[in-house]
N, C-alpha and C. Protein backbone atom coordinates (compact mmCIF):
# COMPACT_ATOMS: atom_id res chain seq x y z
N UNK A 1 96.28 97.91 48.85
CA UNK A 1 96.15 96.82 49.80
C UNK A 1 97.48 96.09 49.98
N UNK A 2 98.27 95.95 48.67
CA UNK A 2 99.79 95.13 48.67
C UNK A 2 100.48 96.07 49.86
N UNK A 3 100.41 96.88 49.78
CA UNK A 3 101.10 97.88 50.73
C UNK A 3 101.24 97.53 52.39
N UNK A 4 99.90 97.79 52.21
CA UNK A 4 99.61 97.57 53.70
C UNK A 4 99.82 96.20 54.21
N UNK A 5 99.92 95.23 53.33
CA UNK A 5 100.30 94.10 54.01
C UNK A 5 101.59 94.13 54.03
N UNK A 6 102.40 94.87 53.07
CA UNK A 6 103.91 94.46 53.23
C UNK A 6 104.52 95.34 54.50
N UNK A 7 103.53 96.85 54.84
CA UNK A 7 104.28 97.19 55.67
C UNK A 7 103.74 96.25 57.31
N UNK A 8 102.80 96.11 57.09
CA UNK A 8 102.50 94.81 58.35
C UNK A 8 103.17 93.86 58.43
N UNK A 9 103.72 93.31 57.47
CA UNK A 9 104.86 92.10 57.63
C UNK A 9 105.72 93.15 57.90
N UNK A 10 106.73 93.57 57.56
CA UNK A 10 107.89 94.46 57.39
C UNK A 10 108.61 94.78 58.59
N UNK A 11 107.26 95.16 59.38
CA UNK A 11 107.41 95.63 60.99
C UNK A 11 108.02 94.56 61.67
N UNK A 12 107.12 93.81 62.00
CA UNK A 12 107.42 92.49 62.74
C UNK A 12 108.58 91.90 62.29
N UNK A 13 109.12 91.90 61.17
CA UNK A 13 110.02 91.17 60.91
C UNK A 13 111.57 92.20 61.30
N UNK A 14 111.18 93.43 61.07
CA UNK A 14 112.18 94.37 62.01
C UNK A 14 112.55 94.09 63.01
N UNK A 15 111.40 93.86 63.68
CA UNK A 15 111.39 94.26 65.34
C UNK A 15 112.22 92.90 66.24
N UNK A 16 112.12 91.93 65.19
CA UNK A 16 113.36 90.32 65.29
C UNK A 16 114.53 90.36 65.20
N UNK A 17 114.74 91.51 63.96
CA UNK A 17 116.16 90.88 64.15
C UNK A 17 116.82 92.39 65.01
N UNK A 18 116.35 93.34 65.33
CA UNK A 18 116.84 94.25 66.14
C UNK A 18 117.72 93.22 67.39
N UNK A 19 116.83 92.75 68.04
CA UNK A 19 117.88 91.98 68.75
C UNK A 19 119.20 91.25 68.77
N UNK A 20 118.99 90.62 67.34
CA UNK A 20 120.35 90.00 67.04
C UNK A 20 121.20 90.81 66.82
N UNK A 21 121.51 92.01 65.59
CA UNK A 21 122.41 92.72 65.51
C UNK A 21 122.32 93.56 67.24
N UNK A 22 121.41 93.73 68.12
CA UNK A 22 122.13 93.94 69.56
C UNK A 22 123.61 93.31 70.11
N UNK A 23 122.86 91.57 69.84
CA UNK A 23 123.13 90.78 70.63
C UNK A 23 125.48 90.32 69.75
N UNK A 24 124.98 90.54 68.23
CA UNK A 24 126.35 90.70 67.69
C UNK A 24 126.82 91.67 67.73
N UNK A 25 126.49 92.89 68.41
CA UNK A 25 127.43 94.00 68.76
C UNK A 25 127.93 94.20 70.13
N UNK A 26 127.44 93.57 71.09
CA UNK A 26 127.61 92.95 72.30
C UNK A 26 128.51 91.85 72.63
N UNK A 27 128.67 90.70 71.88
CA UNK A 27 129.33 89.98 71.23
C UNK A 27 130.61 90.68 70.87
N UNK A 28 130.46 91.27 69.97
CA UNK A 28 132.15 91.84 69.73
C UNK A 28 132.48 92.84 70.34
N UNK A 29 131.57 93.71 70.91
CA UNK A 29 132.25 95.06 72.02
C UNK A 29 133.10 93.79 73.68
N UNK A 30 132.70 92.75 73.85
CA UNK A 30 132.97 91.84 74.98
C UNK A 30 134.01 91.10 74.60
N UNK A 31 134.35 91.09 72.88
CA UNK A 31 135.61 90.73 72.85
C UNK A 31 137.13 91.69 72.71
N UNK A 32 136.71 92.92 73.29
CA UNK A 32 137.57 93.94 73.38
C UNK A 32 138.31 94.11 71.93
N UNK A 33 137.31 94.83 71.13
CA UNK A 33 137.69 95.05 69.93
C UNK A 33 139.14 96.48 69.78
N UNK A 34 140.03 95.60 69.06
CA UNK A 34 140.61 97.30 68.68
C UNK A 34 140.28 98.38 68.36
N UNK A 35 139.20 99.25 69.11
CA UNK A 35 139.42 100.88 68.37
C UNK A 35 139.97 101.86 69.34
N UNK A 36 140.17 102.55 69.00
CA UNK A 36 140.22 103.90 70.00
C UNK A 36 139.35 104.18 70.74
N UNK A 37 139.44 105.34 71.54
CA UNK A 37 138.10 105.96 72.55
C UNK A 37 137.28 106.48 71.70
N UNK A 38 137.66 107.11 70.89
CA UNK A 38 136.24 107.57 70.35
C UNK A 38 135.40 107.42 69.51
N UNK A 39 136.21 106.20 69.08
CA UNK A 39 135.18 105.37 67.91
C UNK A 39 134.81 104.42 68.76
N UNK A 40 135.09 103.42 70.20
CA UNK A 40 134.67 102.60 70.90
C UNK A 40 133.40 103.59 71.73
N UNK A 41 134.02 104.64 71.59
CA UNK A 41 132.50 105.42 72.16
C UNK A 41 131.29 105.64 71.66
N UNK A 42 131.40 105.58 70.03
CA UNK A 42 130.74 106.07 69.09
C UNK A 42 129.89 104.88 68.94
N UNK A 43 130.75 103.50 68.45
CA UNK A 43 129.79 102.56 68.75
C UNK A 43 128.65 102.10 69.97
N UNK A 44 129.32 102.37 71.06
CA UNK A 44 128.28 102.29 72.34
C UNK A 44 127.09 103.21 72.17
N UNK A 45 127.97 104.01 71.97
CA UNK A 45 125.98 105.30 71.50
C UNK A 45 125.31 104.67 70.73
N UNK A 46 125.83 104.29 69.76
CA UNK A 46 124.85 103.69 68.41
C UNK A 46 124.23 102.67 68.98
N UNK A 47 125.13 101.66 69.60
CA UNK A 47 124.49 100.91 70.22
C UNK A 47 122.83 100.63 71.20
N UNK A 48 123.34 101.79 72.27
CA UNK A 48 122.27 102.27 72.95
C UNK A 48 120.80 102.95 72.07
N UNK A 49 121.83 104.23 71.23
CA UNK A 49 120.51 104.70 70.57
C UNK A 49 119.46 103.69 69.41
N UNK A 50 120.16 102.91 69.33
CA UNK A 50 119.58 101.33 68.13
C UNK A 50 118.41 100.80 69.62
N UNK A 51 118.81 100.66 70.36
CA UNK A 51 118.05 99.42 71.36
C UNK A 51 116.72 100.32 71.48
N UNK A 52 117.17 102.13 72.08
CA UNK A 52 115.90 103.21 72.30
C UNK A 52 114.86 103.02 71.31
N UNK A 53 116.11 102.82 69.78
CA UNK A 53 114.78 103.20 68.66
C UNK A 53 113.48 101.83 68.54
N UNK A 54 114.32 100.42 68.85
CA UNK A 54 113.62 99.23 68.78
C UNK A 54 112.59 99.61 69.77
N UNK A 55 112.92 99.38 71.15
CA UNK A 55 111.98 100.30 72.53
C UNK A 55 110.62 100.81 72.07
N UNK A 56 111.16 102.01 71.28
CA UNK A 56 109.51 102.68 70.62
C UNK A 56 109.36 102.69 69.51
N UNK A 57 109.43 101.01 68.97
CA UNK A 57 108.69 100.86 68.00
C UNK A 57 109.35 101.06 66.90
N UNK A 58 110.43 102.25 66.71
CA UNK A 58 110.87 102.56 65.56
C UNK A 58 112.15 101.92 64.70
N UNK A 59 111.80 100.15 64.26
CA UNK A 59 112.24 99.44 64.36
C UNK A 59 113.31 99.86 62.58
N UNK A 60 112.91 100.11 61.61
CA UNK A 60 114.01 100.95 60.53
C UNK A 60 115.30 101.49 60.89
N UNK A 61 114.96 102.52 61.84
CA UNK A 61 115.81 103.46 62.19
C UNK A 61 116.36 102.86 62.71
N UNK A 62 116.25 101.69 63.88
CA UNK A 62 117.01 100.99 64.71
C UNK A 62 117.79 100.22 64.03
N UNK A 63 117.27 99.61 62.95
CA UNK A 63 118.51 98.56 61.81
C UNK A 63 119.56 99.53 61.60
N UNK A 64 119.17 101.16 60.81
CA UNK A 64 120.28 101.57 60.35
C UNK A 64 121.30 102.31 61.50
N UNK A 65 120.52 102.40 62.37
CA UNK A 65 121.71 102.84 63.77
C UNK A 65 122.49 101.61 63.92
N UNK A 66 121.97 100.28 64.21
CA UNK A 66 122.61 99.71 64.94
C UNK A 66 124.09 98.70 63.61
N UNK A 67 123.28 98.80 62.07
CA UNK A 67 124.15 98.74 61.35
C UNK A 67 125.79 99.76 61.17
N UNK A 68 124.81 100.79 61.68
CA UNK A 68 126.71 101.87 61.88
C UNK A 68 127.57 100.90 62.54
N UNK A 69 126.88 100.79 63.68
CA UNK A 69 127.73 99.89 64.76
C UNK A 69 128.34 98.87 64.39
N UNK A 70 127.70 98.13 63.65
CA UNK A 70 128.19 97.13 63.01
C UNK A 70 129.23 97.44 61.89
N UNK A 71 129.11 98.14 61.18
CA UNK A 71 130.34 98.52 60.09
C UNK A 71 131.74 98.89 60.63
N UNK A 72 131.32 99.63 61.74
CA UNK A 72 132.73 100.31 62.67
C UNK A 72 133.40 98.93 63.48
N UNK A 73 132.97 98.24 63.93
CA UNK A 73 133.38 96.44 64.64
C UNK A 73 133.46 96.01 63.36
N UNK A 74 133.37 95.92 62.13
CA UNK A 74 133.48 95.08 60.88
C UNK A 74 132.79 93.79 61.32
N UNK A 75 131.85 93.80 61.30
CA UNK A 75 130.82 92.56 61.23
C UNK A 75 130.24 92.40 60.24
N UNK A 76 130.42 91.21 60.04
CA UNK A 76 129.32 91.07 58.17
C UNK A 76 128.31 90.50 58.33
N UNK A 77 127.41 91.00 57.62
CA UNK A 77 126.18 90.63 57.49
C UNK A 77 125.92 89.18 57.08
């Protein structure tokens, strides 16, 4: 039963802050961060593919995509 309630909280509380780490990788891609093309590319995918995974639900996967993104911009948690 502990279970099931923690993964019922767990969710919801995912599916919150997906936005913010959006909204701070947006944030620093708009302040024309130093990388190259293909790590400024790499983050935009992550980016995108983080927002898809929030989209359907698959709000985990979306933290750790959109955390890549975040490590490559050096954003701290």
């Amino acid at each position: 039963m502990a279970t099931i309630v923690a993964v019922a909280l767990t969710g919801p509380a995912l599916a919150n802050s997906c936005p913010r780490h959006m909204a701070a990788i947006d944030q620093a891609l708009a302040a024309n961060p130093k990388l190259d093309a293909a790590k400024l590319a790499e983050v935009k995918k992550l980016r995108a593919d983080g927002e898809a995974l929030h989209k359907q639900g698959k709000h985990a996967e979306s933290e750790a995509t959109l955390a890549q993104a975040e490590s490559i911009l050096g954003i701290k948690k």
